[in-house]
C-alpha atoms as a PDB file:
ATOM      1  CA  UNK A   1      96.856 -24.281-112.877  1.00  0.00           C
ATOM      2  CA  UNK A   2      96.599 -21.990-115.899  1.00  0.00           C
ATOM      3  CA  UNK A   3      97.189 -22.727-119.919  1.00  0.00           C
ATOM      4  CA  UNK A   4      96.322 -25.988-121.929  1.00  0.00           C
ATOM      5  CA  UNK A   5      99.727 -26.916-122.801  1.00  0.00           C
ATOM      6  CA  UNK A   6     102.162 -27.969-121.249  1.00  0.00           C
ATOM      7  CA  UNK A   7     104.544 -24.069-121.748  1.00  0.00           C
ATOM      8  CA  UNK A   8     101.577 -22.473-120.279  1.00  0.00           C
ATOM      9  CA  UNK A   9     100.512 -24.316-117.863  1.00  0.00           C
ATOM     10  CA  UNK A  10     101.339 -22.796-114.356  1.00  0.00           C
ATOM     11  CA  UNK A  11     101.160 -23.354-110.852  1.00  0.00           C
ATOM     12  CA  UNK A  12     102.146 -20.963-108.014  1.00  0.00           C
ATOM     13  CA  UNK A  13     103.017 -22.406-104.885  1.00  0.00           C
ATOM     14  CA  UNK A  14     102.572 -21.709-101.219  1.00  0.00           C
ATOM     15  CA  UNK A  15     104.420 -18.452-100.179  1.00  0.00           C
ATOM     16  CA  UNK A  16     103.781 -20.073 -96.614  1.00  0.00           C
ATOM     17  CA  UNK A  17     105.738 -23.053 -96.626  1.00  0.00           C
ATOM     18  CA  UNK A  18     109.137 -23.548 -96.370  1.00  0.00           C
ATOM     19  CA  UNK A  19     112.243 -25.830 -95.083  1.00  0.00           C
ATOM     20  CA  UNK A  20     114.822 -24.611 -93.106  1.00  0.00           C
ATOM     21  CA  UNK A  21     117.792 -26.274 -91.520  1.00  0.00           C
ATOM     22  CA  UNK A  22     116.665 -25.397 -87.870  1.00  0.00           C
ATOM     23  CA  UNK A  23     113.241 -27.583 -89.382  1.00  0.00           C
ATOM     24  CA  UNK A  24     115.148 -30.574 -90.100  1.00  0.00           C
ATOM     25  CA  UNK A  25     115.870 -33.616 -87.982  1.00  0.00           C
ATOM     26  CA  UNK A  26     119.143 -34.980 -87.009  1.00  0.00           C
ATOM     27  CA  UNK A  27     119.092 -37.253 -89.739  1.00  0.00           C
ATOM     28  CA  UNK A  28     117.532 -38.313 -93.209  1.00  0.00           C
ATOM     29  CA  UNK A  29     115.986 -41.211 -91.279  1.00  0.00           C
ATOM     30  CA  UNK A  30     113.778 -39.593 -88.986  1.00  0.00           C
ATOM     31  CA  UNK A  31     113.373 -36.573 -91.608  1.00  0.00           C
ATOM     32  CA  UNK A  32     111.907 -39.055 -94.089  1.00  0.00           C
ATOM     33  CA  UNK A  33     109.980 -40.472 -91.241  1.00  0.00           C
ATOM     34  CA  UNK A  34     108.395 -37.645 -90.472  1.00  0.00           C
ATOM     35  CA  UNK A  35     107.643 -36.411 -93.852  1.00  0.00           C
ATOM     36  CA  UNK A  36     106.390 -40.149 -94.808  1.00  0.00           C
ATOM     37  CA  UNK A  37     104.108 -39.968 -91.781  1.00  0.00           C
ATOM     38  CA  UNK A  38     102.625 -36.516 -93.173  1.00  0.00           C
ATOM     39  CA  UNK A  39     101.792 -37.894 -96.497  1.00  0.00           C
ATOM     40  CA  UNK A  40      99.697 -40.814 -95.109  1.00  0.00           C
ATOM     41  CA  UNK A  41      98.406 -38.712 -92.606  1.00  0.00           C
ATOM     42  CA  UNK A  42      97.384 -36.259 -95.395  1.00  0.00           C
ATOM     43  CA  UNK A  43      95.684 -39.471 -97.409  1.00  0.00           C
ATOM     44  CA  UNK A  44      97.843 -39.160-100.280  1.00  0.00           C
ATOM     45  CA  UNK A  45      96.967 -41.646-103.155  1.00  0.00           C
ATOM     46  CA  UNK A  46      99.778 -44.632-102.495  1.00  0.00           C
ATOM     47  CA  UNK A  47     102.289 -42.292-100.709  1.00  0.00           C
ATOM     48  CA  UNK A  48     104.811 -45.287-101.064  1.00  0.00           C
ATOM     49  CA  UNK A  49     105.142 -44.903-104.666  1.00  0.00           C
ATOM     50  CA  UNK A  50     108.312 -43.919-106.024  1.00  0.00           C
ATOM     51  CA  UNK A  51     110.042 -43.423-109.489  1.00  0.00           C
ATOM     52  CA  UNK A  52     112.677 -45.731-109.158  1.00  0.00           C
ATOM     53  CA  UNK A  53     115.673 -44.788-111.678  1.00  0.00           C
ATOM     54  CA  UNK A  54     118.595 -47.400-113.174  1.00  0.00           C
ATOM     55  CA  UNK A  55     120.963 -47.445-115.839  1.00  0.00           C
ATOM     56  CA  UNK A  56     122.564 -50.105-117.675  1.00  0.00           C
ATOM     57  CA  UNK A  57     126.549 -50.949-117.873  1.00  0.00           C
ATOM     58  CA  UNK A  58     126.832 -48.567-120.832  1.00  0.00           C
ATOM     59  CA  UNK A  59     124.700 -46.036-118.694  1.00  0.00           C
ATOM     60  CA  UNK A  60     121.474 -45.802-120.399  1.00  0.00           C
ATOM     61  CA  UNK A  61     118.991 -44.715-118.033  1.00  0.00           C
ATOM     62  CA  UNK A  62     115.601 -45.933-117.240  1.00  0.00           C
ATOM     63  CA  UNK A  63     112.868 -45.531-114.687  1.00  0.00           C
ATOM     64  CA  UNK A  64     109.516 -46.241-113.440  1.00  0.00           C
ATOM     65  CA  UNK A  65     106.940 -46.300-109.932  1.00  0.00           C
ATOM     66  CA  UNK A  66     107.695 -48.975-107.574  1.00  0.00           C
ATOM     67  CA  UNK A  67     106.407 -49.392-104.090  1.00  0.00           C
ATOM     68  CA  UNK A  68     108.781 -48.796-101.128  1.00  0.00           C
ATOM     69  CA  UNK A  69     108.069 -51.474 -98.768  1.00  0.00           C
ATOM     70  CA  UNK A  70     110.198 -50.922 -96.513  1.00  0.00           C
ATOM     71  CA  UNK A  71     113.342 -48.165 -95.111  1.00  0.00           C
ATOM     72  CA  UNK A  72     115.294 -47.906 -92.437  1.00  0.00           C
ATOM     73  CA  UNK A  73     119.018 -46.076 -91.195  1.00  0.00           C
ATOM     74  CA  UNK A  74     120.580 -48.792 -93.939  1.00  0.00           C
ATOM     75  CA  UNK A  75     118.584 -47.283 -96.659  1.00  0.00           C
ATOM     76  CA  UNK A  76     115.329 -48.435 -98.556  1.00  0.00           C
ATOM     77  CA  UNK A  77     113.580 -51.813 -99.545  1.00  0.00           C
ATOM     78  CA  UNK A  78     111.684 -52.837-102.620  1.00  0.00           C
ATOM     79  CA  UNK A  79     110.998 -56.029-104.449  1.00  0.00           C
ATOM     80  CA  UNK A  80     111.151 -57.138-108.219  1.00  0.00           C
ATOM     81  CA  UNK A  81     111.817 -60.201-110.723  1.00  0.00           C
ATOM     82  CA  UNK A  82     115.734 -60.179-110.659  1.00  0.00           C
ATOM     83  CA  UNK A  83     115.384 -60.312-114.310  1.00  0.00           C
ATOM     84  CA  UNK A  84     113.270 -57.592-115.268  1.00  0.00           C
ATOM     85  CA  UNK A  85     114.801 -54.726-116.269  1.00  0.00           C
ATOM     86  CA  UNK A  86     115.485 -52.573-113.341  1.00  0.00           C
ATOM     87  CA  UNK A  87     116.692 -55.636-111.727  1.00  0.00           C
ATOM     88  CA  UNK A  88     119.223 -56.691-114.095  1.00  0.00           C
ATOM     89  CA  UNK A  89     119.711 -52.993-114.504  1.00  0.00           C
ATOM     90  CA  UNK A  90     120.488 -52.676-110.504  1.00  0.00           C
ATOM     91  CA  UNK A  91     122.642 -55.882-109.914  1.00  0.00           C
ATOM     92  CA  UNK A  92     124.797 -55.030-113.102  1.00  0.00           C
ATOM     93  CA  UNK A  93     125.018 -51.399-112.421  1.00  0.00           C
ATOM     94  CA  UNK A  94     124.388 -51.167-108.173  1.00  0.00           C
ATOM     95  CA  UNK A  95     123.564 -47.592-108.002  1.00  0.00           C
ATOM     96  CA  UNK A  96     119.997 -46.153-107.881  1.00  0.00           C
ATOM     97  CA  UNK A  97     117.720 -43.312-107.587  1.00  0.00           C
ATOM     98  CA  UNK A  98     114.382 -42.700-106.014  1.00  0.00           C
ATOM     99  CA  UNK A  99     112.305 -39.819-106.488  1.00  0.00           C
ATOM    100  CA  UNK A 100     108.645 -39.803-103.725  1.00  0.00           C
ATOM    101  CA  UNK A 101     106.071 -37.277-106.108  1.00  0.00           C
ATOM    102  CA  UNK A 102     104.228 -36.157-103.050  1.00  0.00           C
ATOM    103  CA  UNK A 103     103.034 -33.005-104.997  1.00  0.00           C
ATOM    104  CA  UNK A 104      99.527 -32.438-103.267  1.00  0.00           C
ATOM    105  CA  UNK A 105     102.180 -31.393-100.282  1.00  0.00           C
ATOM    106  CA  UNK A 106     104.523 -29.541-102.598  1.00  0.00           C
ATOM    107  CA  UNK A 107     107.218 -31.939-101.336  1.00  0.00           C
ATOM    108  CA  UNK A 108     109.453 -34.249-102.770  1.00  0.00           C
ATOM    109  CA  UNK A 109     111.834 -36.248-101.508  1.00  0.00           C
ATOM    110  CA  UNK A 110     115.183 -37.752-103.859  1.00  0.00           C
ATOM    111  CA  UNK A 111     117.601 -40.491-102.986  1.00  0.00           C
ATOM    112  CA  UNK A 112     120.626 -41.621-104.480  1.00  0.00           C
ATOM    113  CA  UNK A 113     122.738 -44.824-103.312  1.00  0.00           C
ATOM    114  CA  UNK A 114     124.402 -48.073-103.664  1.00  0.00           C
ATOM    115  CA  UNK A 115     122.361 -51.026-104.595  1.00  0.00           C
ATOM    116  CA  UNK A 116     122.602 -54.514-103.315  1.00  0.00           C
ATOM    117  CA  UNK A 117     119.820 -57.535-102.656  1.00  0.00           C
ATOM    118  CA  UNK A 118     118.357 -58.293 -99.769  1.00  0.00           C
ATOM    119  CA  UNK A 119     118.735 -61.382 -97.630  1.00  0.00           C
ATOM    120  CA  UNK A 120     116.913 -64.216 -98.973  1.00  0.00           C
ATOM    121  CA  UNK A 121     115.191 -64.768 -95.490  1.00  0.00           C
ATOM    122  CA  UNK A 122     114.012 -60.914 -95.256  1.00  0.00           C
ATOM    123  CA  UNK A 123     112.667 -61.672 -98.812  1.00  0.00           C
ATOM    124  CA  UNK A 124     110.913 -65.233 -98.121  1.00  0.00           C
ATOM    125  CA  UNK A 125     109.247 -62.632 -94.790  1.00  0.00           C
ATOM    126  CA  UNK A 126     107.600 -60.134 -97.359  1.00  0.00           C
ATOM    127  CA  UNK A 127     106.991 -62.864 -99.717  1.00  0.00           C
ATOM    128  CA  UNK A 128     104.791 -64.891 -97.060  1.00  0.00           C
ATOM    129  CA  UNK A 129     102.745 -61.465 -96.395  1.00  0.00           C
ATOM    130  CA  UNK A 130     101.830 -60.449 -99.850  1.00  0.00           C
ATOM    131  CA  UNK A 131      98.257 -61.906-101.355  1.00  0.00           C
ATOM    132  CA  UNK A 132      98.413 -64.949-102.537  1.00  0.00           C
ATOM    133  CA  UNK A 133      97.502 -63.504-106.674  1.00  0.00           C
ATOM    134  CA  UNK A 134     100.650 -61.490-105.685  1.00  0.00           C
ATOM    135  CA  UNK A 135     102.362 -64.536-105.106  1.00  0.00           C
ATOM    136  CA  UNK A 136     101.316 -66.632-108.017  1.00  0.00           C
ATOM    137  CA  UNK A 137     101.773 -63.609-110.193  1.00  0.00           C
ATOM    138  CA  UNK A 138     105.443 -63.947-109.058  1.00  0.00           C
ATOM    139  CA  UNK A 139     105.962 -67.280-110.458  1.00  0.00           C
ATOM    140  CA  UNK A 140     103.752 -66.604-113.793  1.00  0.00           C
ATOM    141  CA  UNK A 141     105.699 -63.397-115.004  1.00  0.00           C
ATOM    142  CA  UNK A 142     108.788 -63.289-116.678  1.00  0.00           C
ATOM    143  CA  UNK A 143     108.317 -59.737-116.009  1.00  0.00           C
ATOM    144  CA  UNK A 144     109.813 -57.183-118.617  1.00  0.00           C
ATOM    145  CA  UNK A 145     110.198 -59.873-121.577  1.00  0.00           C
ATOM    146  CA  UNK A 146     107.986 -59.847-124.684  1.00  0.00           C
ATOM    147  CA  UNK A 147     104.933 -62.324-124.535  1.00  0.00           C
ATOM    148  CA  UNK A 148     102.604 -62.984-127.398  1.00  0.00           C
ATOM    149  CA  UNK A 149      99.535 -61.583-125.856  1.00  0.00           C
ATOM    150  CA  UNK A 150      97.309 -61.222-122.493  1.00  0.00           C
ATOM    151  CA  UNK A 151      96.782 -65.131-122.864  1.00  0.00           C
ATOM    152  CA  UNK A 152     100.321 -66.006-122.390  1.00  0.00           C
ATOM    153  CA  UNK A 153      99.943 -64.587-118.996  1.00  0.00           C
ATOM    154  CA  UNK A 154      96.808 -66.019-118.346  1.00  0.00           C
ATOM    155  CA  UNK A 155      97.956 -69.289-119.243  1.00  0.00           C
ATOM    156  CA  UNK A 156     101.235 -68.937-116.818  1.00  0.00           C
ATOM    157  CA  UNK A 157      99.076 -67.418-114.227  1.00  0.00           C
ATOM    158  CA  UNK A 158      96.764 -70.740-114.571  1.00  0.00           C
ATOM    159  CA  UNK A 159      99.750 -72.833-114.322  1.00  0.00           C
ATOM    160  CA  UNK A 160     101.606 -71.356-111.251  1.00  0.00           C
ATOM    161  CA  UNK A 161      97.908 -71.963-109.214  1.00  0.00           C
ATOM    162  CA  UNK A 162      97.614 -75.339-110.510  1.00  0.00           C
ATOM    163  CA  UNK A 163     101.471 -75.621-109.688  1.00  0.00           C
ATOM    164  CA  UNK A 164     100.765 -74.899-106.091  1.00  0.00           C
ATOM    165  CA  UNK A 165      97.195 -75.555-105.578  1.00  0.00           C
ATOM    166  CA  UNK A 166      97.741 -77.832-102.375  1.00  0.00           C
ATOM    167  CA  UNK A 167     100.797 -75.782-101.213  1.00  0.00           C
ATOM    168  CA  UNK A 168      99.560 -73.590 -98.207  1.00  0.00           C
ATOM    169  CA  UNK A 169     102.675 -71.508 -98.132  1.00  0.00           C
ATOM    170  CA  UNK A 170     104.458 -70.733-101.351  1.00  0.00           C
ATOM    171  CA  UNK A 171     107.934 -70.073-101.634  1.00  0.00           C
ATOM    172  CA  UNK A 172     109.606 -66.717-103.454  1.00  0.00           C
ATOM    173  CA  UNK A 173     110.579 -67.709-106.673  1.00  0.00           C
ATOM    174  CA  UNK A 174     114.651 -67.862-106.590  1.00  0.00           C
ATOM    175  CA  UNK A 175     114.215 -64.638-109.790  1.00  0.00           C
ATOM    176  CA  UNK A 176     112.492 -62.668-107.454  1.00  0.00           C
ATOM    177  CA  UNK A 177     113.739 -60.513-104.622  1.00  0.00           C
ATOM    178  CA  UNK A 178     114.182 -57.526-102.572  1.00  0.00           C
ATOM    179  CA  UNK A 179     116.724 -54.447-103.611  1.00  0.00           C
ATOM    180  CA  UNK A 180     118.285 -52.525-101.099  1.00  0.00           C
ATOM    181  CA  UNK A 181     119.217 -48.890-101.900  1.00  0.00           C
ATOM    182  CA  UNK A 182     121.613 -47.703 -99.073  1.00  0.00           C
ATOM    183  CA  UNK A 183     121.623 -43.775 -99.699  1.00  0.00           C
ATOM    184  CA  UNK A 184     124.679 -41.761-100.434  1.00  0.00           C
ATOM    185  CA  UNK A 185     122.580 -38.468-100.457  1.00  0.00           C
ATOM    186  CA  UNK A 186     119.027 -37.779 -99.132  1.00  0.00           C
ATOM    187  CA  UNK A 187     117.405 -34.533-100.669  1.00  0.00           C
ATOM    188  CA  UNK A 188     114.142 -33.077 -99.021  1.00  0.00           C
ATOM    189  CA  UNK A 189     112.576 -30.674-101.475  1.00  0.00           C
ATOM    190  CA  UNK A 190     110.250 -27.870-100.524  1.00  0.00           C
ATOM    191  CA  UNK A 191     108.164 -26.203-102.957  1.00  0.00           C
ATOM    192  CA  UNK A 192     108.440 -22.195-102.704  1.00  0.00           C
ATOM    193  CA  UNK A 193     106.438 -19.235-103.935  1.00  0.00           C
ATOM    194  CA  UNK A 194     108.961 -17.803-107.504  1.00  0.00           C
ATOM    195  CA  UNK A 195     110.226 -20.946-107.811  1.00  0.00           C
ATOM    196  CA  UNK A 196     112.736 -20.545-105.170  1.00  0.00           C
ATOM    197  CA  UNK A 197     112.050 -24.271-103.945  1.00  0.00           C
ATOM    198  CA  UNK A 198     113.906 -24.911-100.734  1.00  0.00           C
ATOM    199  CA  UNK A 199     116.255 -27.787-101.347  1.00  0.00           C
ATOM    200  CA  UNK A 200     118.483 -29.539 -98.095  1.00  0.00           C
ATOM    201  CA  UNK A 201     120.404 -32.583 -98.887  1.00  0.00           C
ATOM    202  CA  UNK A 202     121.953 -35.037 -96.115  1.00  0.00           C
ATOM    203  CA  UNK A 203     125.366 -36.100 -97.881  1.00  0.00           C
ATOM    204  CA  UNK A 204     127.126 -39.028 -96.461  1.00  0.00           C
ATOM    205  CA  UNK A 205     130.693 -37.817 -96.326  1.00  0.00           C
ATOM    206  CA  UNK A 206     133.417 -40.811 -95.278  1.00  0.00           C
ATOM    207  CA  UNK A 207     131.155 -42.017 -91.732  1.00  0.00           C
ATOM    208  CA  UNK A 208     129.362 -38.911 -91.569  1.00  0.00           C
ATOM    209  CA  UNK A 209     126.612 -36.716 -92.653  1.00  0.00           C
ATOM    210  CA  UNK A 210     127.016 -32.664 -93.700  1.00  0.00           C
ATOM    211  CA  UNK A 211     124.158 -31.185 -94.723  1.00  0.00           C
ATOM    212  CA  UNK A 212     124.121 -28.802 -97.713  1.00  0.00           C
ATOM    213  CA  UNK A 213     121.675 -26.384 -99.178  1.00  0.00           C
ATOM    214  CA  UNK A 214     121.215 -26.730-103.040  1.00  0.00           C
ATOM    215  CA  UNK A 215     120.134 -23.807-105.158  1.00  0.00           C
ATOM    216  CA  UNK A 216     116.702 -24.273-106.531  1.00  0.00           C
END
């Protein structure tokens, strides 16, 4: 990395690495697996972050990291408070994107689908397994609305425990769920000495899958 602003600043990647169609798997499921498995492997810093990207109804985008916690063939699972902003965002407007940063790997990986909640059991499964602070957090936030100050969350947080102080297993709150984006396209990104990145997409196309490359 070269330059102390942000015009200057360069970085040359690998003339090594590369993506080619004979690389890839059969399908963006066990192509994400695979790459998924590399960045653990590799002891990337949370490689389950993603930028998670929404838009309202008039199509005013936003974004921000969430933790996948979950994929499969039907797509890929996180949780929120229905009523924070990406989830209002997602239920009013059910299309999503998801960007994985895996940069240390010169990688990334970009999804774009259909959005639709979870079933409430599959939610009450992952509720039961987060920490229990997780839990009561849950309850206390009316996550993405203004509060007053750190206190006000304090104060709900000291509520929800004394709420369910001799509950051993709390419930999810009925706000708060899991989002399912089922992917429409599936691009696997491949960072490439001269910025010619190598770029193969999965489309879904009627029941099927082509696969196209993009220019970088």
């Amino acid at each position: 990395m070269t330059g102390n602003t942000p015009a200057d600043m360069r970085h040359e990647y690998a003339a090594d690495l590369g993506l080619t169609e004979a690389d890839l798997a059969g399908d963006w499921h066990t192509q994400f697996d695979r790459w998924f498995a590399d960045a653990v492997a590799a002891g990337l810093p949370e490689p389950n972050a993603m930028v998670v990207g929404t838009a309202d109804v008039q199509g005013r985008p936003s974004g921000r990291t969430v933790l996948l916690k979950g994929y499969d063939p039907e797509g890929f699972v996180f949780y929120t408070n229905y009523g924070s902003r990406k989830g209002a965002e997602a239920l009013a407007n059910p299309y999503a994107s998801l960007v994985f940063p895996w940069f240390p790997m010169q990688r990334q990986v970009v999804v774009a689908g259909r959005v639709e909640p979870v079933g409430r059991a599959e939610t009450q499964a992952y509720f039961a397994s987060r920490p229990r602070g997780s839990q009561l957090g849950a309850w206390a936030s009316t996550q993405s609305r203004p509060v007053t100050g750190r206190a006000e969350l304090d104060e709900a947080y000291r509520a929800a425990a004394q709420r369910f102080a001799d509950v051993e297993e709390i419930p999810a709150p009925p706000h708060w769920g899991g989002l399912r984006v089922r992917p429409e396209s599936v691009e696997f990104w491949q960072g490439r000495a001269s910025r010619l990145h190598d770029r193969l997409v999965f489309r879904r196309a009627g029941d099927d899958w082509v696969v196209e490359r993009l220019a970088p």
